[in-house]
N, C-alpha and C. Protein backbone atom coordinates (compact mmCIF):
# COMPACT_ATOMS: atom_id res chain seq x y z
N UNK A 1 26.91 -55.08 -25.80
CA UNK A 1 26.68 -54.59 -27.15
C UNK A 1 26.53 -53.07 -27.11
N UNK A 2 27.34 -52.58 -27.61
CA UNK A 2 26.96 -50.91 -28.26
C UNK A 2 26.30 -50.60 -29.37
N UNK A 3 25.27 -49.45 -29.47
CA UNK A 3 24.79 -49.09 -30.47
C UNK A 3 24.16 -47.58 -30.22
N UNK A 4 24.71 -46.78 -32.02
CA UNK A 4 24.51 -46.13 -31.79
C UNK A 4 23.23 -45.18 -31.70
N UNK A 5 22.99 -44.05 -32.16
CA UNK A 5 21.12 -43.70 -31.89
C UNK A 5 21.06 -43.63 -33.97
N UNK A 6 21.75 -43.49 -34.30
CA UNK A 6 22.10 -43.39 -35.83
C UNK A 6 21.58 -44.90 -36.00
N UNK A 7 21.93 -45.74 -35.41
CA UNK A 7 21.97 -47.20 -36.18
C UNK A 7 20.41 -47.89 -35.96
N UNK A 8 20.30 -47.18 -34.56
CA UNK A 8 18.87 -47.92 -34.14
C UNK A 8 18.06 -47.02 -35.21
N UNK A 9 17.93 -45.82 -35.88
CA UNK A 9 16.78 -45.40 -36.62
C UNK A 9 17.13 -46.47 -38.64
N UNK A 10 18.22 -47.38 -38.41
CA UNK A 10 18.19 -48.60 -39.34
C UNK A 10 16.99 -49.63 -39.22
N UNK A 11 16.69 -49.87 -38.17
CA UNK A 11 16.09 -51.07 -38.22
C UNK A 11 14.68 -50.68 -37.80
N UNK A 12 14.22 -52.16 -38.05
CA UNK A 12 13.01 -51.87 -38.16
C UNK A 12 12.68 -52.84 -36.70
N UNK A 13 11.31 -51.95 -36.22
CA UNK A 13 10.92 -52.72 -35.43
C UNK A 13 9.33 -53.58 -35.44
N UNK A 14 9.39 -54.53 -34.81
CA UNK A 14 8.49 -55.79 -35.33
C UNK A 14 8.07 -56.14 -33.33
N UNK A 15 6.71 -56.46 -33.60
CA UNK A 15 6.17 -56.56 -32.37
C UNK A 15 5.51 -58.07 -32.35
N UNK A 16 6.55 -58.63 -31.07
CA UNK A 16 6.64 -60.17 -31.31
C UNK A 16 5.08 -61.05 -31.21
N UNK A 17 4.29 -59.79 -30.43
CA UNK A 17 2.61 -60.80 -29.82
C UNK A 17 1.91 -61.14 -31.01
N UNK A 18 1.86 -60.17 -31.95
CA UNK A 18 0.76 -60.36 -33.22
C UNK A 18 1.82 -60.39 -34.71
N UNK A 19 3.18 -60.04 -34.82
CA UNK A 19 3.95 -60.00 -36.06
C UNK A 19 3.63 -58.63 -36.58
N UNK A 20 3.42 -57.73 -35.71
CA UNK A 20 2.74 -56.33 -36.38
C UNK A 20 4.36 -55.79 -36.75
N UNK A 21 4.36 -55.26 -37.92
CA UNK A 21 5.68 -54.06 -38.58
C UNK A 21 5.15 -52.74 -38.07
N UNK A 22 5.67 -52.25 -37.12
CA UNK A 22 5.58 -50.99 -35.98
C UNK A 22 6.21 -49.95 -37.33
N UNK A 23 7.51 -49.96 -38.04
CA UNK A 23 8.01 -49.33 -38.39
C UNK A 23 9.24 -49.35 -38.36
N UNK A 24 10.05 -47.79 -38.10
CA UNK A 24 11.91 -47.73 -37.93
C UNK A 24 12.15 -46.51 -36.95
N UNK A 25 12.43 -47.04 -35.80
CA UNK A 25 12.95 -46.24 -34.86
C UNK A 25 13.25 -44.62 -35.45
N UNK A 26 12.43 -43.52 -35.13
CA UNK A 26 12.92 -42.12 -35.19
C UNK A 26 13.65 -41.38 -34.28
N UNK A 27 13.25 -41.66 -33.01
CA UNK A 27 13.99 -40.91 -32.09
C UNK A 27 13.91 -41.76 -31.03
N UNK A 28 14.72 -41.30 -29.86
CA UNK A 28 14.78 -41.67 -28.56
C UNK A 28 14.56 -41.12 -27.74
N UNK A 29 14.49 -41.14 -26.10
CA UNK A 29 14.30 -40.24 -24.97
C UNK A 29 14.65 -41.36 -23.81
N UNK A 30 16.15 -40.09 -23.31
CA UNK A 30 17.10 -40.16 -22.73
C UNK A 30 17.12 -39.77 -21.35
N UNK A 31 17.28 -40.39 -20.10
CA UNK A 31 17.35 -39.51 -19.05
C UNK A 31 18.74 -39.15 -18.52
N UNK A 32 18.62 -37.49 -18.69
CA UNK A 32 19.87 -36.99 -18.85
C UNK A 32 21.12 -37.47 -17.48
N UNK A 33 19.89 -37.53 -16.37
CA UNK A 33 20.67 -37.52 -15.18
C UNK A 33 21.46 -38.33 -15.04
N UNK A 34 20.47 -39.92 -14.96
CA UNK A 34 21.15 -41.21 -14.98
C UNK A 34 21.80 -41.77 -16.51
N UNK A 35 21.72 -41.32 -17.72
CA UNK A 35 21.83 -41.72 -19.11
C UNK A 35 21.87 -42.78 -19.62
N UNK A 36 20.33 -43.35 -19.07
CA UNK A 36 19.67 -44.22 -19.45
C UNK A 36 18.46 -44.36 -20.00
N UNK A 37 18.38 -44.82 -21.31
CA UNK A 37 17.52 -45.10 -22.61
C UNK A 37 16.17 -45.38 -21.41
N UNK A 38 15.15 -44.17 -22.12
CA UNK A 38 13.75 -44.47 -21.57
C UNK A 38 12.87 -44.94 -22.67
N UNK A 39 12.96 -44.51 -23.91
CA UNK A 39 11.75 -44.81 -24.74
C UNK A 39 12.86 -44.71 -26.09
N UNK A 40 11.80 -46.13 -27.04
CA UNK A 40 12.20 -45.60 -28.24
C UNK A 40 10.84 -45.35 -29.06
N UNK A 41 11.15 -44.02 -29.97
CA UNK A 41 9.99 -43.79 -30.56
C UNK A 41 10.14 -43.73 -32.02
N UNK A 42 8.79 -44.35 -32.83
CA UNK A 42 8.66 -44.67 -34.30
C UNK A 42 7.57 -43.68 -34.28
N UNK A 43 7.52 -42.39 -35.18
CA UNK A 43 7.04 -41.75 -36.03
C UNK A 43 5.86 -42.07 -36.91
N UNK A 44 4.31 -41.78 -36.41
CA UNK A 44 3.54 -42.23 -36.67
C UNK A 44 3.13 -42.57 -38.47
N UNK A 45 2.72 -42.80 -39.19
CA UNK A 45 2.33 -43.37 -40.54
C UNK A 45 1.59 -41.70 -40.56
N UNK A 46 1.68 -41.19 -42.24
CA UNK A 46 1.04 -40.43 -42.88
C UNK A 46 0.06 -40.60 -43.22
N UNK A 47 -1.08 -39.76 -42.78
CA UNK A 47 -2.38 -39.96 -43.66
C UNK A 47 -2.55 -39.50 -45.00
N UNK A 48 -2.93 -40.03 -46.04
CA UNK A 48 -3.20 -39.86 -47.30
C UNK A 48 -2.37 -38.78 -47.62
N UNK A 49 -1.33 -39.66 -47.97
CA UNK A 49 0.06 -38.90 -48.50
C UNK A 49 0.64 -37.75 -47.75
N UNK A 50 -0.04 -37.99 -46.46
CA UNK A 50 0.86 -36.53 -46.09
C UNK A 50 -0.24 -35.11 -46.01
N UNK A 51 -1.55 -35.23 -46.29
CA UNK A 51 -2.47 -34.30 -46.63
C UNK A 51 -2.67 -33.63 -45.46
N UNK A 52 -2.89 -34.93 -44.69
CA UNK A 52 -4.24 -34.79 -43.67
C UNK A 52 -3.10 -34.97 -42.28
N UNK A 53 -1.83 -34.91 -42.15
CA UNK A 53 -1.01 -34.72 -41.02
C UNK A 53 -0.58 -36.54 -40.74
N UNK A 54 0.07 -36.39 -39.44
CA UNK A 54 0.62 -37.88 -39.24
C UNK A 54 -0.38 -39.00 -38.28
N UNK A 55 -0.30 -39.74 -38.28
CA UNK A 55 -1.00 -40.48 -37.06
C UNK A 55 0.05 -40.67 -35.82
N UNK A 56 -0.35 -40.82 -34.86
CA UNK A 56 0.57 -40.45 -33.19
C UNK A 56 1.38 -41.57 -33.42
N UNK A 57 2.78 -41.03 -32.85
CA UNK A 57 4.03 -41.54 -32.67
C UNK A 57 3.29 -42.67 -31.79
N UNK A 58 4.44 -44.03 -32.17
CA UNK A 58 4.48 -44.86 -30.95
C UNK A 58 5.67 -44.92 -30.10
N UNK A 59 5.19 -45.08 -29.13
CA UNK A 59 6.49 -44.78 -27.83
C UNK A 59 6.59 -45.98 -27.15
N UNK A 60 7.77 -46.72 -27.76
CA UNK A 60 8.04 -48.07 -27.08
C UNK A 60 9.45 -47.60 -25.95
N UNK A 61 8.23 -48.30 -24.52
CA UNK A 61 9.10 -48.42 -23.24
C UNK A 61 10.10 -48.86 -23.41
N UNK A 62 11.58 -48.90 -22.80
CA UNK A 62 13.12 -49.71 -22.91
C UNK A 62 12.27 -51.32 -22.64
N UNK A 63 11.96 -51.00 -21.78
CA UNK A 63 11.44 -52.69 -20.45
C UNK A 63 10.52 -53.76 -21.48
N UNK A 64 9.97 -53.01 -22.58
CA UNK A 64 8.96 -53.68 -23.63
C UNK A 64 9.76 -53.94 -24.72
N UNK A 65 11.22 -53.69 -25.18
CA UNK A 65 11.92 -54.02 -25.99
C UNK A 65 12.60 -55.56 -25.56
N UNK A 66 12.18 -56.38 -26.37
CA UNK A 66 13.49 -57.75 -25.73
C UNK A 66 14.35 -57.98 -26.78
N UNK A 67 14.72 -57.64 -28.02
CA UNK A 67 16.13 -57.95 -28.20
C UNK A 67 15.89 -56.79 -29.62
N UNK A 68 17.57 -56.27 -29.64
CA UNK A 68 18.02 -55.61 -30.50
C UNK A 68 18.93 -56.42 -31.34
N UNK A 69 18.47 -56.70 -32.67
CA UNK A 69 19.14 -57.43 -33.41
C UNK A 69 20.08 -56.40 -34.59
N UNK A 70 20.57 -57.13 -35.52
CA UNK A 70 21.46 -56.47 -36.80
C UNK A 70 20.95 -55.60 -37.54
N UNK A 71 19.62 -56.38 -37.57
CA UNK A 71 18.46 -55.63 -38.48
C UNK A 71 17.09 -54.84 -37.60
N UNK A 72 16.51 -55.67 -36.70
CA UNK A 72 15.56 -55.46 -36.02
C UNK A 72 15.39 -55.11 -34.64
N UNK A 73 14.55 -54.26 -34.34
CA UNK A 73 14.25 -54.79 -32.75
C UNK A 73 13.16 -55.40 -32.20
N UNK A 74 12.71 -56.31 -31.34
CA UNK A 74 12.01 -57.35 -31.49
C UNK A 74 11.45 -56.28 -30.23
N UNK A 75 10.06 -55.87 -29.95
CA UNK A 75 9.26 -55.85 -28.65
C UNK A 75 8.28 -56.45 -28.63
N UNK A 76 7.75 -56.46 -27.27
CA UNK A 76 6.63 -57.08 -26.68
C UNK A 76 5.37 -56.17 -26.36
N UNK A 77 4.17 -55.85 -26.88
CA UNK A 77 3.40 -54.67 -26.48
C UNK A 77 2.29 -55.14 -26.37
């Protein structure tokens, strides 16, 4: 399966232990050498509208992701 870094910030990701909605993929981090996907990261939630700054990114490991679906990506955390 291919996908691109455009498509993964589509979906949303959902964390299979508790049903928690993590969010939608913002960015990634890449290791340039080998160019292989190290982390995907969702962009922490705004505090009160945006006032008071963001709450910390979450940084989901590749190895903690188990499936990339149409819509979703399913991890384990």
């Amino acid at each position: 399966m291919v996908c691109s870094i455009n498509s993964l910030k589509e979906k949303e990701v959902i964390n299979v232990k508790d049903g928690a909605r993590l969010g939608f993929a913002g960015d990634v981090e890449v290791d340039l050498e080998s160019g292989r996907l190290i982390s995907v990261i969702i962009p922490g939630a705004y505090k009160l509208a945006g006032l008071f700054g963001r709450e910390q990114d979450i940084v989901i490991k590749w190895e903690d992701i188990k499936k990339i679906g149409d819509d979703l990506i399913i991890v384990e955390m």
